[in-house]
Every structure is written in C-alpha cells, then in structure tokens.
C-alpha atoms as a PDB file:
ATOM      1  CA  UNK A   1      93.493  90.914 111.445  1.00  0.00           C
ATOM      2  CA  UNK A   2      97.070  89.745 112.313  1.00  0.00           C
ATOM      3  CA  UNK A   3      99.622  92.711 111.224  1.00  0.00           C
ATOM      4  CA  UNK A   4     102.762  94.383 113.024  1.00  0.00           C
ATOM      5  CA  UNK A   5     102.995  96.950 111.371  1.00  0.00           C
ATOM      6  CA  UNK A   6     100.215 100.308 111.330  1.00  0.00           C
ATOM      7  CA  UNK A   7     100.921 103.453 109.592  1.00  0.00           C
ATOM      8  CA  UNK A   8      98.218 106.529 110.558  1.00  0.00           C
ATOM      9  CA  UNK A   9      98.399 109.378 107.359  1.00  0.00           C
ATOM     10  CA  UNK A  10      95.875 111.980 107.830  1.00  0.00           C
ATOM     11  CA  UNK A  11      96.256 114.679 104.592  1.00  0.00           C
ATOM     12  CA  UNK A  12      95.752 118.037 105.842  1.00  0.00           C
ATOM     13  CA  UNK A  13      91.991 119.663 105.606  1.00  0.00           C
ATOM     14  CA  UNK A  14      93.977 123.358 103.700  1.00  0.00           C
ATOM     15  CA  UNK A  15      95.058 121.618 100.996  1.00  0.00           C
ATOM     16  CA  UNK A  16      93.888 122.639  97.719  1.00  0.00           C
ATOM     17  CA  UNK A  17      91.554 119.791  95.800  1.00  0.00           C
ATOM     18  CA  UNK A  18      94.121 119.411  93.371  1.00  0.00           C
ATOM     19  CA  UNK A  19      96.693 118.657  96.234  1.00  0.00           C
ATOM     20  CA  UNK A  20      94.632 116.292  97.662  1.00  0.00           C
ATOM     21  CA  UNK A  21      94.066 114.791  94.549  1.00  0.00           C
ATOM     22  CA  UNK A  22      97.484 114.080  93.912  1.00  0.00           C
ATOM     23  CA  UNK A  23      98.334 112.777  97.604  1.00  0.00           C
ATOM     24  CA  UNK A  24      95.412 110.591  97.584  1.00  0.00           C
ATOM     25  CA  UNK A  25      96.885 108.798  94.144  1.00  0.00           C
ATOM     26  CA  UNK A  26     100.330 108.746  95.651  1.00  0.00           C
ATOM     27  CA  UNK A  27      98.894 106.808  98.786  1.00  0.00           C
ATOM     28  CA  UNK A  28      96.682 104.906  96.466  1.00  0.00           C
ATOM     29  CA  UNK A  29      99.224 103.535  94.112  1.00  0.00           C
ATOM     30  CA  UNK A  30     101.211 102.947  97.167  1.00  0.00           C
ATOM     31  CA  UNK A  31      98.419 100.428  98.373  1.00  0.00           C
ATOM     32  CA  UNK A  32      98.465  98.584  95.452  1.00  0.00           C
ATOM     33  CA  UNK A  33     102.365  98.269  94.864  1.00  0.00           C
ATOM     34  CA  UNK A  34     102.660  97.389  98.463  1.00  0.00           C
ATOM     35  CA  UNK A  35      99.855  94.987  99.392  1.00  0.00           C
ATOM     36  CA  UNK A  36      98.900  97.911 101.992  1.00  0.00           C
ATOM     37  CA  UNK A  37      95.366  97.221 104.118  1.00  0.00           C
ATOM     38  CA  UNK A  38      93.583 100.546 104.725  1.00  0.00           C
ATOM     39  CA  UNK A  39      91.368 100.275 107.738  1.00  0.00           C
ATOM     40  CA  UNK A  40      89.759 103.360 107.697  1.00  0.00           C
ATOM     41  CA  UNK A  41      90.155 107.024 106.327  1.00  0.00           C
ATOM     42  CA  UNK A  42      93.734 107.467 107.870  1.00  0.00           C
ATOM     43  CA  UNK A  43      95.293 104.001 109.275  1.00  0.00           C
ATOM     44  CA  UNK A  44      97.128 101.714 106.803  1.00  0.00           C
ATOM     45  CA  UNK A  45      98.376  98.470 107.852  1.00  0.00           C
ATOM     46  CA  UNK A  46     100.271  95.409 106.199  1.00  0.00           C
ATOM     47  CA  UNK A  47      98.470  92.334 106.523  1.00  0.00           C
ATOM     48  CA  UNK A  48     101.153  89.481 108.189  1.00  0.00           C
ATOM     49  CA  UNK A  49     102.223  86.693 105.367  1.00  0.00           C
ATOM     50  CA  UNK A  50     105.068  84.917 106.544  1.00  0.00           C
ATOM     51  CA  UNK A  51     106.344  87.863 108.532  1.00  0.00           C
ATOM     52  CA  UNK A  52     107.555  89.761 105.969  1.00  0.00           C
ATOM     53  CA  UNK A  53     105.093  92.577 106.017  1.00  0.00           C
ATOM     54  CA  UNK A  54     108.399  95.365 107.515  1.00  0.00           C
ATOM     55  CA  UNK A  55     109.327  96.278 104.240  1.00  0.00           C
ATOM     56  CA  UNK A  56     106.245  97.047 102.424  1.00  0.00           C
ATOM     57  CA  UNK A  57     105.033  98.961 105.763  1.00  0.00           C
ATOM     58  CA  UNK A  58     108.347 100.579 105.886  1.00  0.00           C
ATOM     59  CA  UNK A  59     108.565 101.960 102.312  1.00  0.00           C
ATOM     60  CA  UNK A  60     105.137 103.094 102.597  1.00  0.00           C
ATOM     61  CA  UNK A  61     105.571 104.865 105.552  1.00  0.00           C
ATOM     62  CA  UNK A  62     109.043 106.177 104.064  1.00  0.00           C
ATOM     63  CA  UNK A  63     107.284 107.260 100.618  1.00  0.00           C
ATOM     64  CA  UNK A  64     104.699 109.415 102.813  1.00  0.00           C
ATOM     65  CA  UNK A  65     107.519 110.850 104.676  1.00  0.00           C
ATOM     66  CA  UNK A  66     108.348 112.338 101.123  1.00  0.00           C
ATOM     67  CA  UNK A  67     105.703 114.497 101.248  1.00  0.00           C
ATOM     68  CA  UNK A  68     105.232 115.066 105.171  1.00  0.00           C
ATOM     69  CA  UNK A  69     104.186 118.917 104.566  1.00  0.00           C
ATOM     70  CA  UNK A  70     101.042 117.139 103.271  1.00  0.00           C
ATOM     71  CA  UNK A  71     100.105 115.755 106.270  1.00  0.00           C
ATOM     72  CA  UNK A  72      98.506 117.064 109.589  1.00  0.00           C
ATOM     73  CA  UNK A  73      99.304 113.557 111.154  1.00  0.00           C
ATOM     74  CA  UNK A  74     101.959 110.871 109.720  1.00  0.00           C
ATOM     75  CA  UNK A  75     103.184 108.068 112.293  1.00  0.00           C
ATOM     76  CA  UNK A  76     104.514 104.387 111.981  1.00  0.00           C
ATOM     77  CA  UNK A  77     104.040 102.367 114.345  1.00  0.00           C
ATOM     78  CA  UNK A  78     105.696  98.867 115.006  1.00  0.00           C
ATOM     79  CA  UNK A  79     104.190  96.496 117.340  1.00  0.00           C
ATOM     80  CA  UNK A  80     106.877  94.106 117.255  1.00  0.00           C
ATOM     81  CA  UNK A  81     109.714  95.874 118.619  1.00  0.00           C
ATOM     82  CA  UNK A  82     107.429  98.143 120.283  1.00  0.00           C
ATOM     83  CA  UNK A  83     108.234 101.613 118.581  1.00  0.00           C
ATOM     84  CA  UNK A  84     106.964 104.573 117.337  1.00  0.00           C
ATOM     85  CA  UNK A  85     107.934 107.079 114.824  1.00  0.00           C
ATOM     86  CA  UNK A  86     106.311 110.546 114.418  1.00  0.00           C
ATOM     87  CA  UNK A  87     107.196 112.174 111.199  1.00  0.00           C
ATOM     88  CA  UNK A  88     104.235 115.065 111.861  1.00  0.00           C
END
C-alpha cells in the first residue's frame, strides 16, 4: 500500500462502554467521510490518489485531536516531509 500519511489512535482501555461507543462512531464516520484505510485496531492511513491524501489525513488526525482525553496514544505521522506529531 502506497500512502504518506499514518495516523496511530489507540482509545483508552478506562473508558466507559458508552464512551467508547461514541469514539468508535466518531472515528468511524470519520473513515467514511474521509476515504481513511484502517490497517489494524489503532493505525489509520490515507491511501495515495494523485497525492492528495494530506488533507483527509490531516482533518482526521485534527478531528481526533478534538477529543485527545480519549486517547492513551494519538500521533500523525508524515512520511513525506519526515515529521511527527504527538498529540498524547
């Protein structure tokens, strides 16, 4: 798979059901809106078309910042430029 662009998201384990409930629709309508890949439980990635895949990974990664406090891991990572951003 050819992408730039990997977000990690891993919702924390003390969470209440319902919480994690409502985080995992948030991320899943997210996915849908924005074309997002999931590869496993906690990495997201935007598949390459044309390189345009920055701004879906970017607003996805910016709509899970959001809600950070539900999170025990939340990073963005950019191969391209070769960067890293650790919200938790």
């Amino acid at each position: 798979m050819d992408y730039g662009f990997k977000i990690i998201a891993k919702v924390k384990d003390n969470l209440s059901q319902e919480e994690k409930v409502k985080i995992l629709e948030k991320i899943n309508d997210l996915k849908n809106k924005l074309d997002i890949y999931q590869l496993d439980d906690i990495t997201y990635i935007r598949l390459r078309k044309n390189n345009r895949d920055l701004g879906a990974a970017c607003l996805f990664y910016i709509q899970l910042e959001k809600v950070k406090g539900d999170f025990s891991k939340l990073e963005y990572h950019d191969y391209i430029n070769d960067e890293m951003e650790i919200a938790v």
